[in-house]
C-alpha atoms as a PDB file:
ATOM      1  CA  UNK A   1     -14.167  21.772  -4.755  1.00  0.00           C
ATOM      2  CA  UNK A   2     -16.398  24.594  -3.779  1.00  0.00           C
ATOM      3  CA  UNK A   3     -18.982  23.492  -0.733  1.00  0.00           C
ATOM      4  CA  UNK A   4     -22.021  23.320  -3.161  1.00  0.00           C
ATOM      5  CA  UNK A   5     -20.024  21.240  -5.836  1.00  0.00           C
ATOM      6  CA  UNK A   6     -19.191  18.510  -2.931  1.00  0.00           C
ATOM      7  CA  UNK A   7     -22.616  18.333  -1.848  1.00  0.00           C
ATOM      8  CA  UNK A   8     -23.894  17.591  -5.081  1.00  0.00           C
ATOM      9  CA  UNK A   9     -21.145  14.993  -5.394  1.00  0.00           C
ATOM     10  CA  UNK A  10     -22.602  13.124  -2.591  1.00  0.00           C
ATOM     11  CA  UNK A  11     -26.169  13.218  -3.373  1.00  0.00           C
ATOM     12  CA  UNK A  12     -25.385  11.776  -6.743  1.00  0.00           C
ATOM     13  CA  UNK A  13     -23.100   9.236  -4.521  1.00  0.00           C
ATOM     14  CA  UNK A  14     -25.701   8.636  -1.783  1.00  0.00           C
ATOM     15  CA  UNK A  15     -28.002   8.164  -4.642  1.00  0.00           C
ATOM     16  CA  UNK A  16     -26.487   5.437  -6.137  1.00  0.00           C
ATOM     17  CA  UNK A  17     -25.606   3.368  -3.013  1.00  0.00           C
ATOM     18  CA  UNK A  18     -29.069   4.079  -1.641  1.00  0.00           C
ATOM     19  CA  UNK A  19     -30.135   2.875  -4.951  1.00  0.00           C
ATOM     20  CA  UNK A  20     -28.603  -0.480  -4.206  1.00  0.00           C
ATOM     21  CA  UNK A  21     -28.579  -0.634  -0.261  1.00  0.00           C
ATOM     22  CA  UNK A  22     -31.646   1.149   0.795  1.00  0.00           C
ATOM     23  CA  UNK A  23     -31.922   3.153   4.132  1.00  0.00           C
ATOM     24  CA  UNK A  24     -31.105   1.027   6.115  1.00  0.00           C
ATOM     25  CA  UNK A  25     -28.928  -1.861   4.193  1.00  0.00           C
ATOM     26  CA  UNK A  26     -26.262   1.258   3.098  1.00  0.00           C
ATOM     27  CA  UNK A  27     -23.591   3.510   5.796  1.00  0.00           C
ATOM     28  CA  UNK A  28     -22.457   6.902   5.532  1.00  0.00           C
ATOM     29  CA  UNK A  29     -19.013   5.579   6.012  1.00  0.00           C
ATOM     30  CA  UNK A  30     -19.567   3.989   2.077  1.00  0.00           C
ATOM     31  CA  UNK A  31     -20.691   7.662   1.112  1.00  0.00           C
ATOM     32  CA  UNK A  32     -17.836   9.773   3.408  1.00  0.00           C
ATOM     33  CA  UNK A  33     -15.125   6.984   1.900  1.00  0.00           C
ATOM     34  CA  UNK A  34     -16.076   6.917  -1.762  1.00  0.00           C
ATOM     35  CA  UNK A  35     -16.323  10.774  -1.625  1.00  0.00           C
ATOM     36  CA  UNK A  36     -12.838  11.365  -0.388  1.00  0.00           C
ATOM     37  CA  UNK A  37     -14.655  12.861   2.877  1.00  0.00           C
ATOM     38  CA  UNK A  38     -14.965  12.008   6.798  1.00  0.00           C
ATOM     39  CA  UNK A  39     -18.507  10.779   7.922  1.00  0.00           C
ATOM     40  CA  UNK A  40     -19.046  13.452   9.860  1.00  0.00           C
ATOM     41  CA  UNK A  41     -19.123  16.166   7.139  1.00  0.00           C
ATOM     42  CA  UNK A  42     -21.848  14.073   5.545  1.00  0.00           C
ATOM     43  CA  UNK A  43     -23.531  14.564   9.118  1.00  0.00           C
ATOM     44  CA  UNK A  44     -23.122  18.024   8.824  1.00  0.00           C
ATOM     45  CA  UNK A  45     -23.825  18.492   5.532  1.00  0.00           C
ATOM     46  CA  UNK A  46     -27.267  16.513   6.390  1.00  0.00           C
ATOM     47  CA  UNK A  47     -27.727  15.995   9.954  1.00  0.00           C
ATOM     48  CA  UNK A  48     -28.613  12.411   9.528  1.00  0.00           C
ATOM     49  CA  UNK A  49     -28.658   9.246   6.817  1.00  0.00           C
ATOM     50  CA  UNK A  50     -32.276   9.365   6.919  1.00  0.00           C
ATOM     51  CA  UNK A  51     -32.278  12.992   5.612  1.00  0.00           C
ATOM     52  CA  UNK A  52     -29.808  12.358   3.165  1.00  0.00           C
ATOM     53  CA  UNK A  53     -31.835   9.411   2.151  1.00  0.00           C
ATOM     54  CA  UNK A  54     -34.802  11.422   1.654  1.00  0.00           C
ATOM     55  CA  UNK A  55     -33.390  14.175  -0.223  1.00  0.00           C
ATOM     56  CA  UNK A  56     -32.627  11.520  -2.949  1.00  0.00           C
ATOM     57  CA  UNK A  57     -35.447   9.615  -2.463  1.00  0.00           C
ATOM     58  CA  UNK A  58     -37.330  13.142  -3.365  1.00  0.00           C
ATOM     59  CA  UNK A  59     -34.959  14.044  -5.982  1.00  0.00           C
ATOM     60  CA  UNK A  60     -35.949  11.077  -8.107  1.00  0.00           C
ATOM     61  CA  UNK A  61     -39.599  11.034  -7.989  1.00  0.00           C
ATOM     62  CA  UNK A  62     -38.949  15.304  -8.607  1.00  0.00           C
ATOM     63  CA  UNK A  63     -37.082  13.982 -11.511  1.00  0.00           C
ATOM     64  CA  UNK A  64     -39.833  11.648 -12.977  1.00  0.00           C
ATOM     65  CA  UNK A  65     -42.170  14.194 -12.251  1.00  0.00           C
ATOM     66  CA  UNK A  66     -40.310  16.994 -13.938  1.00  0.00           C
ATOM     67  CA  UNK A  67     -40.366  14.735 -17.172  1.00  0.00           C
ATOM     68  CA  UNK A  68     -43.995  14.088 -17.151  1.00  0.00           C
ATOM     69  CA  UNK A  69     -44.746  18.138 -17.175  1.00  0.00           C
ATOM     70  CA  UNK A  70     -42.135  18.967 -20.052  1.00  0.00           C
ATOM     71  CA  UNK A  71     -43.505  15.606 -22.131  1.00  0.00           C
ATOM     72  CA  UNK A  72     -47.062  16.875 -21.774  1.00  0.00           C
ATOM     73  CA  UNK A  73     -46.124  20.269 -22.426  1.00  0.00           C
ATOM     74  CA  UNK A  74     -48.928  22.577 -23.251  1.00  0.00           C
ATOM     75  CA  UNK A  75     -51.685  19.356 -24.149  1.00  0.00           C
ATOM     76  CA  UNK A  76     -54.176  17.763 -22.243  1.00  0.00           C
ATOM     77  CA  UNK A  77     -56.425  15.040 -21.658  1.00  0.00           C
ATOM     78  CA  UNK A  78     -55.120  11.538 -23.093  1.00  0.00           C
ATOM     79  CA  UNK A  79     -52.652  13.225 -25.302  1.00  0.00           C
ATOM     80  CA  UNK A  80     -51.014  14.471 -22.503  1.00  0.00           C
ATOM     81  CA  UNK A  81     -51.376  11.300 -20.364  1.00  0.00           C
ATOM     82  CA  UNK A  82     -49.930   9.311 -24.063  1.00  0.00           C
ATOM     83  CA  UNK A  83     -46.807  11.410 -23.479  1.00  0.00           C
ATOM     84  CA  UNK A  84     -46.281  11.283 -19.873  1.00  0.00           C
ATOM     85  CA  UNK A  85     -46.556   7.754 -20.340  1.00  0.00           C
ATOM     86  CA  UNK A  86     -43.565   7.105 -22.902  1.00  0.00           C
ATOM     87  CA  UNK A  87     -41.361   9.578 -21.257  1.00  0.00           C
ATOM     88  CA  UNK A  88     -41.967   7.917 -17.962  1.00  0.00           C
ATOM     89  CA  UNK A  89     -41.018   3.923 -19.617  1.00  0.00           C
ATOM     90  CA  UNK A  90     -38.015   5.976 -21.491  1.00  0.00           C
ATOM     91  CA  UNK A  91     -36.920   7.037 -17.945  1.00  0.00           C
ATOM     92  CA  UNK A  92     -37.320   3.774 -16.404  1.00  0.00           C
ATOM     93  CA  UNK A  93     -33.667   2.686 -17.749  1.00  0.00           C
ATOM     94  CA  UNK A  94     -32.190   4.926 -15.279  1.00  0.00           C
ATOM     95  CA  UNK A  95     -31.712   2.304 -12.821  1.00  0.00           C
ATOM     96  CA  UNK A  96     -30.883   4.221  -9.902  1.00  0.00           C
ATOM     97  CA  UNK A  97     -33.698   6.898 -10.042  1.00  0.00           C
ATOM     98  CA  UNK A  98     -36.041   3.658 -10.305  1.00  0.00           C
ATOM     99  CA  UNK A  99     -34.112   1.856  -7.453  1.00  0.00           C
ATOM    100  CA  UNK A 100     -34.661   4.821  -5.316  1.00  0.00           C
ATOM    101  CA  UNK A 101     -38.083   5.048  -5.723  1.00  0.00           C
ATOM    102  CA  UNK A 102     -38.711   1.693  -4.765  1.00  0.00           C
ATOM    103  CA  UNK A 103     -36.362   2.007  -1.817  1.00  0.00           C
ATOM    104  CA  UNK A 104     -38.498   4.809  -0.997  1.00  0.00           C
ATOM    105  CA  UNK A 105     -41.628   2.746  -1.001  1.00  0.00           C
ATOM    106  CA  UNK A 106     -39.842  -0.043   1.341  1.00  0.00           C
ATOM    107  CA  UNK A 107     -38.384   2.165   3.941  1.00  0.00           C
ATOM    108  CA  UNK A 108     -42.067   3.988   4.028  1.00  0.00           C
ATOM    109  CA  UNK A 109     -42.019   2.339   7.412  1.00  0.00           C
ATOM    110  CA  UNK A 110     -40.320   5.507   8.708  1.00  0.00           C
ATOM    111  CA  UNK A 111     -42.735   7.981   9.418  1.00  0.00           C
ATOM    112  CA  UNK A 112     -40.588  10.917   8.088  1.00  0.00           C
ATOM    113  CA  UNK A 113     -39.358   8.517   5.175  1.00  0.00           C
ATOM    114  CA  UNK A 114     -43.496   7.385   4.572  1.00  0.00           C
ATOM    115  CA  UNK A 115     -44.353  11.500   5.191  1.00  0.00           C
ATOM    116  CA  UNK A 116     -41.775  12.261   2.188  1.00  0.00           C
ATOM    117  CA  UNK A 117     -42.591   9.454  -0.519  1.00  0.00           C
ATOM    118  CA  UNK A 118     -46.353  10.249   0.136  1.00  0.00           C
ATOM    119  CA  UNK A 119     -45.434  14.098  -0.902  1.00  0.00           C
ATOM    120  CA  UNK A 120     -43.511  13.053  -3.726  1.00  0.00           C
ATOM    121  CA  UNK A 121     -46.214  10.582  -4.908  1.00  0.00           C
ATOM    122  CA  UNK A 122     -49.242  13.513  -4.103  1.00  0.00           C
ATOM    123  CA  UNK A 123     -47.206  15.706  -6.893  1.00  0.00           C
ATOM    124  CA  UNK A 124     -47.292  13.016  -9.160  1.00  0.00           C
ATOM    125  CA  UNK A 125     -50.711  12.492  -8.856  1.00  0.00           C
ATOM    126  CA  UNK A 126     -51.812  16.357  -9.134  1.00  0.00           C
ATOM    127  CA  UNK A 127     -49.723  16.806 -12.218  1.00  0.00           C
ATOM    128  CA  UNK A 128     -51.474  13.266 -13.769  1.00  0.00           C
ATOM    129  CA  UNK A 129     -54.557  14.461 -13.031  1.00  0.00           C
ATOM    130  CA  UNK A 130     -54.398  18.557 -13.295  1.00  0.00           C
ATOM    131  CA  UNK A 131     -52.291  18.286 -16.351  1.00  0.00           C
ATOM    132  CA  UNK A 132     -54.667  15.717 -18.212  1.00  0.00           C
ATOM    133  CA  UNK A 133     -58.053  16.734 -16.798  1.00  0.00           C
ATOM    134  CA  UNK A 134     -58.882  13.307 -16.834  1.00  0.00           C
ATOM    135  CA  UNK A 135     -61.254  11.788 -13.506  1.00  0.00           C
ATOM    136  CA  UNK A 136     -59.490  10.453 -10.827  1.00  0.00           C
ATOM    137  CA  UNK A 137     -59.828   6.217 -11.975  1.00  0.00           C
ATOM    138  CA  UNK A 138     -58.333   7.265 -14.661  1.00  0.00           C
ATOM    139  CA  UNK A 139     -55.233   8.654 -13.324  1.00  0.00           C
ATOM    140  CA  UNK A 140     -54.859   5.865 -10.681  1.00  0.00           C
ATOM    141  CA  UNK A 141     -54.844   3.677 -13.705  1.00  0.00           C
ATOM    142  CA  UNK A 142     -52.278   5.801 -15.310  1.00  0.00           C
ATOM    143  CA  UNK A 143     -50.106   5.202 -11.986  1.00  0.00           C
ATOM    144  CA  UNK A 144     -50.943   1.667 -11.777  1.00  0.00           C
ATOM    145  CA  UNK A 145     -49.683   0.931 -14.871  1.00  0.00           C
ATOM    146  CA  UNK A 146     -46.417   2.832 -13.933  1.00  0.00           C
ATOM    147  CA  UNK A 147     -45.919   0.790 -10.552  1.00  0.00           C
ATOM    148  CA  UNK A 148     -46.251  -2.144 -13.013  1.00  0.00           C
ATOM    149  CA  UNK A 149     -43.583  -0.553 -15.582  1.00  0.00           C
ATOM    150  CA  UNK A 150     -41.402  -0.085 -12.026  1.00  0.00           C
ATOM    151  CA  UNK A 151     -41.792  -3.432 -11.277  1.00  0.00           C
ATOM    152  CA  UNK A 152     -40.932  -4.845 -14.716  1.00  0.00           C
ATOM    153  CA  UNK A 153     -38.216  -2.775 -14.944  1.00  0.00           C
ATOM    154  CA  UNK A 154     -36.580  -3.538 -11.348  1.00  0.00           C
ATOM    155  CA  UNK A 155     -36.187  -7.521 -12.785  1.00  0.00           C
ATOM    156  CA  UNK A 156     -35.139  -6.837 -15.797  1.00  0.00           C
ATOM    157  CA  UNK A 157     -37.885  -8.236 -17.843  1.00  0.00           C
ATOM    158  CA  UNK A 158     -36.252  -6.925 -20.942  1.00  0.00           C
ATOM    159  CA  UNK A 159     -33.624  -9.721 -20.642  1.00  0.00           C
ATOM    160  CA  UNK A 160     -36.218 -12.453 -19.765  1.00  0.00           C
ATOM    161  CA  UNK A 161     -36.710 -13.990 -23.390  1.00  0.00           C
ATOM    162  CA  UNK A 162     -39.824 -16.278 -24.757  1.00  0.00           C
ATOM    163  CA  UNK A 163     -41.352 -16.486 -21.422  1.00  0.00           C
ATOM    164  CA  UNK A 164     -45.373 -15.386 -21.323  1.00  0.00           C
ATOM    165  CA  UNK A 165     -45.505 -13.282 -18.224  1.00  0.00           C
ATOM    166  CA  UNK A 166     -42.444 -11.142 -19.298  1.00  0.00           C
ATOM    167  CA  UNK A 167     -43.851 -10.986 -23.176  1.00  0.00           C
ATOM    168  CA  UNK A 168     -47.140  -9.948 -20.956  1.00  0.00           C
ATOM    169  CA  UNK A 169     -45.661  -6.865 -18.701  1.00  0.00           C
ATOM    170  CA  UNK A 170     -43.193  -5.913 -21.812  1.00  0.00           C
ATOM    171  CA  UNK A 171     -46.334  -5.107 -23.648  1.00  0.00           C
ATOM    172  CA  UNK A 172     -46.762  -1.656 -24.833  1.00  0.00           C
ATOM    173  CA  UNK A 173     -49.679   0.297 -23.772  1.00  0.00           C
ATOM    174  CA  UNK A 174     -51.420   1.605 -27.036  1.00  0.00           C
ATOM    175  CA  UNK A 175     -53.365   4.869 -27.275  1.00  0.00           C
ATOM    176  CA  UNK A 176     -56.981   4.014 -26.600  1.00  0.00           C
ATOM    177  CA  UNK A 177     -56.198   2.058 -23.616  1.00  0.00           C
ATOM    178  CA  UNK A 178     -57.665   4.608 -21.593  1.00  0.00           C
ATOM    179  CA  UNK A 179     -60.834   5.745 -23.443  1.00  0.00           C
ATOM    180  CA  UNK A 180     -63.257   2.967 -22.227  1.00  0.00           C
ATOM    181  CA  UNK A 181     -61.979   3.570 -18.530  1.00  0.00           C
ATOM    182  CA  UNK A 182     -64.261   6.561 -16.648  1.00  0.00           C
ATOM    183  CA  UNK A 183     -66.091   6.651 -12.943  1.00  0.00           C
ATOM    184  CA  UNK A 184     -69.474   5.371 -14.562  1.00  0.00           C
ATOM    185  CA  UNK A 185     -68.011   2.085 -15.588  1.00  0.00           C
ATOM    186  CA  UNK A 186     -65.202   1.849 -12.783  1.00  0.00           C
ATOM    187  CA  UNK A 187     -67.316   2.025  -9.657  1.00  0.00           C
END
């Protein structure tokens, strides 16, 4: 296995155990064993968990984000928001990219960790809003909705039968939603 080949295997290792674990709830030693390697390649392959942990943190929400921009494509304005939107609920079954995010969110107690997830979060936001055009309530809307969708999706909601809240957040956001939402009337 060429050097490049084994570091991709343990980011897509380290991403699924960070998925479940979290920064601080997963070891190296679970990476180095399940990828047939010692610890301390992983250490010098990454200098430290927490950078590991933040190259996959950053990985998913560069994932998400890549998405939105090739669903949006060449439109703007709610179109383009309409599109991100279903892309980004058809990419919420990939449980460990959604995981991670959230596990980026918790361990934002870590300045570096916080420093990253705020990045990753600020390119979200600029492509929302200088991909659609659309003024900045709107957008933060937009997001809201998607912490919501994160939320939803982390429980499972989609297994939760006949019960009103889950009915409530498994409701799908119709185009239009948006149009009665601008900075005059949101203030």
């Amino acid at each position: 296995m060429t050097a490049d080949e084994r570091r991709a295997q343990i980011l897509a290792i380290a991403a699924e155990e960070f998925a479940l674990g979290g920064l601080h709830g997963t070891s190296t030693e679970t990476i180095a064993r399940r990828a047939g390697i010692t610890q301390a390649y992983v250490f010098r392959l990454f200098g430290s968990k927490k950078n590991l942990f933040i190259q996959v943190v950053r990985a998913a929400f560069s994932q998400l984000t890549d998405a939105m921009r090739t669903a949006a494509g060449d439109s703007s304005g709610l179109a383009a928001l309409s599109a991100m939107g279903q892309t980004y609920d058809a990419l919420l079954t990939d449980r460990t990219a959604l995981l991670l995010q959230l596990q980026g969110f918790a361990a934002a107690s870590e300045p570096e960790v916080r420093d990253a997830v705020r990045e990753s979060f600020a390119g979200m936001w600029e492509l929302v809003s200088g991909t659609t055009g659309l003024d900045p309530v709107t957008v933060k809307t937009f997001l809201a909705f998607g912490m919501l969708l994160n939320n939803g999706a982390a429980l499972a909601v989609r297994e939760v039968d006949d019960e009103p809240w889950a009915l409530g957040v498994r409701t799908r956001i119709q185009p239009g939603l948006f149009d009665h939402i601008t900075d005059e009337t949101n203030r």
